[in-house]
C-alpha atoms as a PDB file:
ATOM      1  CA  UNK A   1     201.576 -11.067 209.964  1.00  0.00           C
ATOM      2  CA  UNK A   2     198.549  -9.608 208.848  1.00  0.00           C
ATOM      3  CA  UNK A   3     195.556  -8.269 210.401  1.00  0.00           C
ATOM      4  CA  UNK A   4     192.169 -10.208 210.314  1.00  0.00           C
ATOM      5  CA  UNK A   5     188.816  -8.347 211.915  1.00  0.00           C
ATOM      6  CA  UNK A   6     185.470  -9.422 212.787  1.00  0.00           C
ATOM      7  CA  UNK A   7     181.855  -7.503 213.716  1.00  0.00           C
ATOM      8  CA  UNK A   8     180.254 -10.155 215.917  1.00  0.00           C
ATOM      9  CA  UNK A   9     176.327  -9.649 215.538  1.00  0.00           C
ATOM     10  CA  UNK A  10     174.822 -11.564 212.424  1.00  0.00           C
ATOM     11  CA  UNK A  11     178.567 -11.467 211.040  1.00  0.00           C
ATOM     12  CA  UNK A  12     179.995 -14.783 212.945  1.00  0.00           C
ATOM     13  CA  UNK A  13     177.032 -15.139 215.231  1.00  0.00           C
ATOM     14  CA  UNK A  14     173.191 -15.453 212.994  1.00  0.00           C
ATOM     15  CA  UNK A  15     171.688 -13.391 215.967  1.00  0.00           C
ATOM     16  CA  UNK A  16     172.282 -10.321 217.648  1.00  0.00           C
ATOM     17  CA  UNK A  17     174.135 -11.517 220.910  1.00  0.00           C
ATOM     18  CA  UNK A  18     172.846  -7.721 222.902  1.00  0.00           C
ATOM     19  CA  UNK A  19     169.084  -8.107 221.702  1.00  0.00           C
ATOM     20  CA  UNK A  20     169.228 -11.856 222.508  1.00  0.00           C
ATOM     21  CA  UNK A  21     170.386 -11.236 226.001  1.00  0.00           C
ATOM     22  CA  UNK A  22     167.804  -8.409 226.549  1.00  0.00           C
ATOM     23  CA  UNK A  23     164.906 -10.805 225.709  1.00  0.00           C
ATOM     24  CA  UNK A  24     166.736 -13.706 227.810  1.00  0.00           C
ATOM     25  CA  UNK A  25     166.061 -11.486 230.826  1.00  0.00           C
ATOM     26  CA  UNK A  26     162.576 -10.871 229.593  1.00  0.00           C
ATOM     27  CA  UNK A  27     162.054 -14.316 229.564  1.00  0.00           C
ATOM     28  CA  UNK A  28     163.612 -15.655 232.162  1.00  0.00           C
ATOM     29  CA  UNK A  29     161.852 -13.099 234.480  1.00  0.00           C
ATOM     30  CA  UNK A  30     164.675 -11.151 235.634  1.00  0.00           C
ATOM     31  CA  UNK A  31     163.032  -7.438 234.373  1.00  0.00           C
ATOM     32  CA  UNK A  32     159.800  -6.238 233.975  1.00  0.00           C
ATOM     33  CA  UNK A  33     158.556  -7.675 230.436  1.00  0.00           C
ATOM     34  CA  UNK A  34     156.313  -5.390 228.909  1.00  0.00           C
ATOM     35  CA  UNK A  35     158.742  -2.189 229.182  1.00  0.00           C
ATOM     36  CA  UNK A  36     161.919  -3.860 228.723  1.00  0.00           C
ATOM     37  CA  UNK A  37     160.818  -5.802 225.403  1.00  0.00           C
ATOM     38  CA  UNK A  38     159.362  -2.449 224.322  1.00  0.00           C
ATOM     39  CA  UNK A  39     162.433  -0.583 224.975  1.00  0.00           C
ATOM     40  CA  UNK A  40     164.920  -3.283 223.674  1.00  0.00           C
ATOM     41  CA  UNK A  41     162.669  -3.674 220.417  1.00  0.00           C
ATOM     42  CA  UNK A  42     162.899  -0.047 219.943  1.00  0.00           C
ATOM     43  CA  UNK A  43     166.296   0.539 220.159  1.00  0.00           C
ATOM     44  CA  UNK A  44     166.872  -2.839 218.291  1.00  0.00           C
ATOM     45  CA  UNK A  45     164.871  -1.460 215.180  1.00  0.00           C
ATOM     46  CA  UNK A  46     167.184   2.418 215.360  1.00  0.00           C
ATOM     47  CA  UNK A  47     169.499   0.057 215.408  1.00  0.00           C
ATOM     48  CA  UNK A  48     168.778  -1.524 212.122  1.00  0.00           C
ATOM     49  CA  UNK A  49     167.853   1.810 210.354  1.00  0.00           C
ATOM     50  CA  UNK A  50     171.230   3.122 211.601  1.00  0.00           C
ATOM     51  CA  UNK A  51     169.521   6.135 213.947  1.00  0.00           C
ATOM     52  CA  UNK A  52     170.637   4.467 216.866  1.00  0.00           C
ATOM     53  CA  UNK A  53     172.388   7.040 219.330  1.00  0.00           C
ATOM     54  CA  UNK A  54     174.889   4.613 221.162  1.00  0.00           C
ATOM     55  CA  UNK A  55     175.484   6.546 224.502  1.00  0.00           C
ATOM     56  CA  UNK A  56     171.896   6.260 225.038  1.00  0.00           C
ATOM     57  CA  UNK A  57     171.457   2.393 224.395  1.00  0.00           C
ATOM     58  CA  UNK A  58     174.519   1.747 226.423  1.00  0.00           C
ATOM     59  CA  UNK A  59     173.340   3.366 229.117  1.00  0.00           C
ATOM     60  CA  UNK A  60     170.173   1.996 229.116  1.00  0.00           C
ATOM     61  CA  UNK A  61     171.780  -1.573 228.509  1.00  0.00           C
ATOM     62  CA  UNK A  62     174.351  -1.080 231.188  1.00  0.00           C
ATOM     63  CA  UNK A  63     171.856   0.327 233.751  1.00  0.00           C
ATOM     64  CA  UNK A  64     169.865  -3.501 233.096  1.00  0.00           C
ATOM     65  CA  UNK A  65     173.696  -4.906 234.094  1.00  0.00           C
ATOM     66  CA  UNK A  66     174.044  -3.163 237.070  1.00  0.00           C
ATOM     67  CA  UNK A  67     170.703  -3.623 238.729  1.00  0.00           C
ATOM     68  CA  UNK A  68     172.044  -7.106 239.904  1.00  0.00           C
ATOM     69  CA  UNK A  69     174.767  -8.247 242.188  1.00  0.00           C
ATOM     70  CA  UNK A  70     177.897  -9.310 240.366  1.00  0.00           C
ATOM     71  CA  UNK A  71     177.934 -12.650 241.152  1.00  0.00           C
ATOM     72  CA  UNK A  72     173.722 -12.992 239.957  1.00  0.00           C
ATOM     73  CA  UNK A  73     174.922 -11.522 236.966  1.00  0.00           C
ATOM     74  CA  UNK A  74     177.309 -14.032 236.099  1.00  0.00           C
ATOM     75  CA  UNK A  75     175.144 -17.144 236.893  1.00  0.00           C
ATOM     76  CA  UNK A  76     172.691 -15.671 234.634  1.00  0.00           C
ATOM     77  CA  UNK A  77     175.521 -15.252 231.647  1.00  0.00           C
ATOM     78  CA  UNK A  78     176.480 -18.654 231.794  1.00  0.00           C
ATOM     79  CA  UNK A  79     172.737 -19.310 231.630  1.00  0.00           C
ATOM     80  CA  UNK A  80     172.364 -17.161 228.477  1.00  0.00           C
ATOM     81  CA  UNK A  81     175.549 -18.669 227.089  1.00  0.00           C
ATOM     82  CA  UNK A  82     174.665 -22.778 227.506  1.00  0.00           C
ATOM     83  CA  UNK A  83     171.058 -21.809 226.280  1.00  0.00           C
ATOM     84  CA  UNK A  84     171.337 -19.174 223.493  1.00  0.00           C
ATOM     85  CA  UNK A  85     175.293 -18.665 222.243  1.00  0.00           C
ATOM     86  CA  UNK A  86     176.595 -21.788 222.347  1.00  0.00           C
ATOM     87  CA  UNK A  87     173.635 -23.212 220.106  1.00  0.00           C
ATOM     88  CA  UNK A  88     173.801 -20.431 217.606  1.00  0.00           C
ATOM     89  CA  UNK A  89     178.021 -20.788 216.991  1.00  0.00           C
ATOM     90  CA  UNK A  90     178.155 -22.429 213.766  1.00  0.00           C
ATOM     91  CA  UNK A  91     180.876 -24.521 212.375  1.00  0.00           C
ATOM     92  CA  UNK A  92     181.085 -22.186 209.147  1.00  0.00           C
ATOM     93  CA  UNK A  93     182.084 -18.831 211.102  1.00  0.00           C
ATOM     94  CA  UNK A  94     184.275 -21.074 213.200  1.00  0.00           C
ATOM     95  CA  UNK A  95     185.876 -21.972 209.991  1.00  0.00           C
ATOM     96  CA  UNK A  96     186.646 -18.948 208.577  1.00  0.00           C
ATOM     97  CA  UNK A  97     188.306 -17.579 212.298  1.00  0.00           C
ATOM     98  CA  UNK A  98     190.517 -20.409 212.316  1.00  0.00           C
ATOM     99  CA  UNK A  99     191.356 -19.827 208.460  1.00  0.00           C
ATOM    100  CA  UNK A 100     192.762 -16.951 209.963  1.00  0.00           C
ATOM    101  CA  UNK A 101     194.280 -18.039 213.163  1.00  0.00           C
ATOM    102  CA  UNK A 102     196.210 -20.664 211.473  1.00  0.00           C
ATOM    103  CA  UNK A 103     197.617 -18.097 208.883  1.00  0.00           C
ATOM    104  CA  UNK A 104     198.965 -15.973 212.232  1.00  0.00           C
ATOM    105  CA  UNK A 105     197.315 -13.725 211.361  1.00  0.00           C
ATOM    106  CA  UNK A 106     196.483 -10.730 214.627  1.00  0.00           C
ATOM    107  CA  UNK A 107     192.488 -11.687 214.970  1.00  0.00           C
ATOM    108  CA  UNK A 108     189.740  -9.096 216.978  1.00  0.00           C
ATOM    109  CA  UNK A 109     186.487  -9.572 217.253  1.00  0.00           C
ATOM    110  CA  UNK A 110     185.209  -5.361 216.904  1.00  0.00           C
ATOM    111  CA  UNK A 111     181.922  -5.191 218.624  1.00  0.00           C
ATOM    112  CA  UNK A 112     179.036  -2.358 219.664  1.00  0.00           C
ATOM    113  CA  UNK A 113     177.764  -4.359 222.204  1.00  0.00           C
ATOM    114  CA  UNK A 114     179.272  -4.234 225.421  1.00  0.00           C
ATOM    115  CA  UNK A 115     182.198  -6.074 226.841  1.00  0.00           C
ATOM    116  CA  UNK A 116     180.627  -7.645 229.469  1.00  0.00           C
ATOM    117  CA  UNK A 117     177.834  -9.583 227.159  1.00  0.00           C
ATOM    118  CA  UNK A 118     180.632 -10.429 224.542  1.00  0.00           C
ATOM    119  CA  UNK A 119     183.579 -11.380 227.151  1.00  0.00           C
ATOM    120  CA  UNK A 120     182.510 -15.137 226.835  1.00  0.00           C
ATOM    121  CA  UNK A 121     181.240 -15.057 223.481  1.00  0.00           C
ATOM    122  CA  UNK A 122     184.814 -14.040 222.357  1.00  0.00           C
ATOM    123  CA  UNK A 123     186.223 -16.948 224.110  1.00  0.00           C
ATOM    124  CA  UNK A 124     183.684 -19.584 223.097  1.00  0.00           C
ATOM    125  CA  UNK A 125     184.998 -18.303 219.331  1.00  0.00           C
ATOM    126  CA  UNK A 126     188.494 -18.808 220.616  1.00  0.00           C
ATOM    127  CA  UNK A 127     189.358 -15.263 219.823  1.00  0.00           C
ATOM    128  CA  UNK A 128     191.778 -13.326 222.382  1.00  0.00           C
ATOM    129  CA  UNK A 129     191.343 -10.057 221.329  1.00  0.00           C
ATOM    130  CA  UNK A 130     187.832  -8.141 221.725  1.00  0.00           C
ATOM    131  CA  UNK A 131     187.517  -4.611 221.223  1.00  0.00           C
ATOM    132  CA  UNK A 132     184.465  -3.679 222.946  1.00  0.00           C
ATOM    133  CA  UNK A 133     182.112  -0.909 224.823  1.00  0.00           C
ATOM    134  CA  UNK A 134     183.658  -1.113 228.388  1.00  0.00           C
ATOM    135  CA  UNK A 135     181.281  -0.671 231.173  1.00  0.00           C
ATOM    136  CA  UNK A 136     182.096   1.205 234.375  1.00  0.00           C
ATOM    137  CA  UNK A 137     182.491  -1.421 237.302  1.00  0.00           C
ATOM    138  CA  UNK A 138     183.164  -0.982 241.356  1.00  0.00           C
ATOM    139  CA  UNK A 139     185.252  -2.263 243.746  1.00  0.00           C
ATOM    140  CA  UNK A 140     183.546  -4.803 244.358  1.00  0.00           C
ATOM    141  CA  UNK A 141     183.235  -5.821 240.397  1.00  0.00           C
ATOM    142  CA  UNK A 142     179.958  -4.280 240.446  1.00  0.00           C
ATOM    143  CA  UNK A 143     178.679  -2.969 236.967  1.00  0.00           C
ATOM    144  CA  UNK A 144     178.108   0.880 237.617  1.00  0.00           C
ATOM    145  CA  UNK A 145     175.719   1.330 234.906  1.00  0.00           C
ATOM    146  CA  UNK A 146     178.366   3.738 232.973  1.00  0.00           C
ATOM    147  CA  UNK A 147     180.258   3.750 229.744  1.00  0.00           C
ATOM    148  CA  UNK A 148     184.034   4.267 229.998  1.00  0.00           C
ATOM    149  CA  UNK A 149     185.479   5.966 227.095  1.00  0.00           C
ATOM    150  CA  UNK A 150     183.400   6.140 224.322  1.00  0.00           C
ATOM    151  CA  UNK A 151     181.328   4.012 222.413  1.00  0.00           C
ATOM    152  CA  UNK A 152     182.483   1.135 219.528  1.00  0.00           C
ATOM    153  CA  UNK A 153     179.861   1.801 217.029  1.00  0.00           C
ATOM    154  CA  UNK A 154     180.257   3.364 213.418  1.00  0.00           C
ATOM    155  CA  UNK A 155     183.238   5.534 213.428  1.00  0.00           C
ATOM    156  CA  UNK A 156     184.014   4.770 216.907  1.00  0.00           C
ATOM    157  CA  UNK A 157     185.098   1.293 215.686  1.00  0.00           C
ATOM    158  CA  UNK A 158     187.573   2.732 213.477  1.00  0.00           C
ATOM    159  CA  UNK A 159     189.142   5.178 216.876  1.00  0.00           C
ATOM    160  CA  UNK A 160     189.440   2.365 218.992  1.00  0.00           C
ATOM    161  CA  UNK A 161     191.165  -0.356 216.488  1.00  0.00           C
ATOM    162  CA  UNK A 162     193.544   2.740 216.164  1.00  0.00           C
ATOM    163  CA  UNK A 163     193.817   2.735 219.687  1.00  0.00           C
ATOM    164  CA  UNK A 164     194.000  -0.938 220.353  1.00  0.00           C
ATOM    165  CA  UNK A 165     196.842  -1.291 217.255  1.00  0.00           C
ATOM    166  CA  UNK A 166     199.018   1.290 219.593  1.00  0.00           C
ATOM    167  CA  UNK A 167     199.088  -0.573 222.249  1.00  0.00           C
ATOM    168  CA  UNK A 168     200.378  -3.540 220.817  1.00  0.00           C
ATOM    169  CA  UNK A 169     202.701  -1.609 218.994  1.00  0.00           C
ATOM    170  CA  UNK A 170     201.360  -1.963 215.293  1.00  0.00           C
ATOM    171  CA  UNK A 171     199.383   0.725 212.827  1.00  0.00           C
ATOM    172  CA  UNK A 172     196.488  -0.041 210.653  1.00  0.00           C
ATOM    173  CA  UNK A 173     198.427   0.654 207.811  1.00  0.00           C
ATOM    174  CA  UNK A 174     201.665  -1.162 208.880  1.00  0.00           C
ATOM    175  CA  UNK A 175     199.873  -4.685 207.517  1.00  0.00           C
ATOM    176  CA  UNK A 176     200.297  -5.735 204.097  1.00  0.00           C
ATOM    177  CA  UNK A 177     196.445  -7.334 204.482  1.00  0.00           C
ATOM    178  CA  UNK A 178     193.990  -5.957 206.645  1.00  0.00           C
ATOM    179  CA  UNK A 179     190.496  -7.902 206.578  1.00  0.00           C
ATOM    180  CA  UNK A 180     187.508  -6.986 208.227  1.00  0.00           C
ATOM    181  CA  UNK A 181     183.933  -8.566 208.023  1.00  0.00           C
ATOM    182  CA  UNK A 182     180.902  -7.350 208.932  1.00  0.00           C
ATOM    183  CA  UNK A 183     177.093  -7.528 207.974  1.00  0.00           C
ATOM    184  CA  UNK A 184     175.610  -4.073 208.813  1.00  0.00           C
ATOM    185  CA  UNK A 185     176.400  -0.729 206.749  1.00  0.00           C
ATOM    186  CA  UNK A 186     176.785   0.997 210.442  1.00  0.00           C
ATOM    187  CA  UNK A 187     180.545  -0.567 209.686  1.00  0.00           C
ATOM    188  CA  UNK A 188     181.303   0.993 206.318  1.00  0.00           C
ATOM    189  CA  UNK A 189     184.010   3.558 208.388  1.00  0.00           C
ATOM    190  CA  UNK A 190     186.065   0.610 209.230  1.00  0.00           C
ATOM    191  CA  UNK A 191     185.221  -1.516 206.224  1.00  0.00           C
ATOM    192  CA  UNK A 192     186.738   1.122 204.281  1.00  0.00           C
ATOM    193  CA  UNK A 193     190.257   1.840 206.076  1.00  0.00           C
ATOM    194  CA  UNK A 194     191.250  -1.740 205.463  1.00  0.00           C
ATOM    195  CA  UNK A 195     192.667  -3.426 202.881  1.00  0.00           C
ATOM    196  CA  UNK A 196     189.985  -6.182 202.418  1.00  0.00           C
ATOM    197  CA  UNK A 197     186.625  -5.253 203.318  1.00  0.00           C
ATOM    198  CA  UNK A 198     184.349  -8.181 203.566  1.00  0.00           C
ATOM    199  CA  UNK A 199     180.613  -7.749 203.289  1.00  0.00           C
ATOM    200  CA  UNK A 200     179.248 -10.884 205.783  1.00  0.00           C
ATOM    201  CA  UNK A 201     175.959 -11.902 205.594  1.00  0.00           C
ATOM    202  CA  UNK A 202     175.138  -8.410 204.638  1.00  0.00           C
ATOM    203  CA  UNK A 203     172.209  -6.188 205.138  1.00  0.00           C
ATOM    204  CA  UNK A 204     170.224  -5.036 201.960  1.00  0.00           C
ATOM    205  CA  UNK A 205     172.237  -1.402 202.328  1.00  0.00           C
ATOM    206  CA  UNK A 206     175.603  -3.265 202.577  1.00  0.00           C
ATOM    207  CA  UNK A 207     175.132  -5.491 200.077  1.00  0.00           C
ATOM    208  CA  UNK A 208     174.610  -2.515 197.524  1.00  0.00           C
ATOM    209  CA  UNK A 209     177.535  -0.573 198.566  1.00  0.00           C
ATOM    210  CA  UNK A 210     179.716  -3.431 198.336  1.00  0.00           C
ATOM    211  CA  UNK A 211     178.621  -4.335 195.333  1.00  0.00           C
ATOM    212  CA  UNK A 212     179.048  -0.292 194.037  1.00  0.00           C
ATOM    213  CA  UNK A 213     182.627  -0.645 195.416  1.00  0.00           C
ATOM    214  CA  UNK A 214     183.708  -3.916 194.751  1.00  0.00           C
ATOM    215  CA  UNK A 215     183.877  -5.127 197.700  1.00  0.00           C
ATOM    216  CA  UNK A 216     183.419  -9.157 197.880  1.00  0.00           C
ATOM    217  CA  UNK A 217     180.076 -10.642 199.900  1.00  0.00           C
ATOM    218  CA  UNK A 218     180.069 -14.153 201.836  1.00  0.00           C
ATOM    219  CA  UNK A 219     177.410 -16.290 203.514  1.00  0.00           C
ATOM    220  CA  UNK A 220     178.547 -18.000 206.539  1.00  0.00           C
ATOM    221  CA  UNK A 221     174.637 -18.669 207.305  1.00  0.00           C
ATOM    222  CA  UNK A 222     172.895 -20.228 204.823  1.00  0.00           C
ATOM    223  CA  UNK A 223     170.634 -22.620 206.774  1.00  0.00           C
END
């Protein structure tokens, strides 16, 4: 069995699922437009430039979540799912998961965004395993506005494959072929611990250092 890893944000999805959903509840009324789309652009663009500090965008993300009862929440997902995800999966990145999948090889979707955005987004892709930013909830399912644990971003994404490989009771370096593919040089720390990095739809700064390292580049979005 080998090991087969994805980045989710313009690497199988040609959108950014945690910007997307900010200006869904711009647009669809649900927070105050003007300051949210200024905040959301902001951090969207530090994100981009890799200056992003992730604690503070995930708790300003995860503060949005847990303004609204659970069960509002969820009607809204499935809103932002059947209007913006399901129309942006494409039959290319769909493709290459199930290239994957049918090999057996262990598949995980390795995300920044939060677990509670991606949850469905990893099972419209068909993909079990989702190593996420966990928010805080109640009782009552309630999102607390917190992080638990630390965040998956940069280096963080490296710590918490680590993590998730321990629990299953495997080691990065106990496959033969480790893949993972992303688009965004905020994932050269796990791009480079594997055995096949894959550049995906890469940003200008990824593109270069794959090419310096000889690391292979793929479209899946070419349309």
């Amino acid at each position: 069995m080998n090991l087969a890893l994805f980045d989710l944000d313009h690497t199988l999805l040609p959108l950014d699922s945690d910007y997307e959903w900010g200006q869904f509840l711009v647009r669809t009324g649900a927070v105050d437009a003007a300051e949210f789309d200024r905040r959301n652009k902001e951090f969207f663009a530090q994100y981009q430039a890799g200056t992003l500090d992730p604690v503070q965008y995930l708790e300003f993300a995860l503060g949005t979540l847990a303004r609204f009862p659970r069960p509002q929440l969820d009607a809204m997902h499935r809103q932002f799912m059947d209007e913006v995800i399901q129309p942006a999966i494409r039959p290319s990145a769909l493709a290459l998961l199930r290239r994957h999948q049918d090999a057996g090889d262990l598949t995980a979707i390795v995300t920044a965004t939060n677990e509670y955005v991606t949850s469905p987004i990893a099972r419209a892709l068909g993909v079990e395993h989702l190593i996420a930013a966990k928010p805080e909830t109640d009782a009552a399912g309630n999102l607390t506005g917190k992080l638990l644990g630390t965040p998956t971003q940069g280096a963080g994404k490296v710590a918490h494959t680590r993590a998730w490989l321990e629990k299953l009771g495997h080691t990065l370096e106990g496959f033969e072929r480790s893949h993972f593919y992303s688009d965004s040089h905020n994932d050269i720390p796990l791009l480079s611990v594997v055995t096949h990095p894959v550049a995906t739809n890469p940003n200008a700064t990824l593109k270069t250092h794959a090419a310096a390292h000889g690391w292979p580049s793929i479209e899946l979005f070419n349309d």
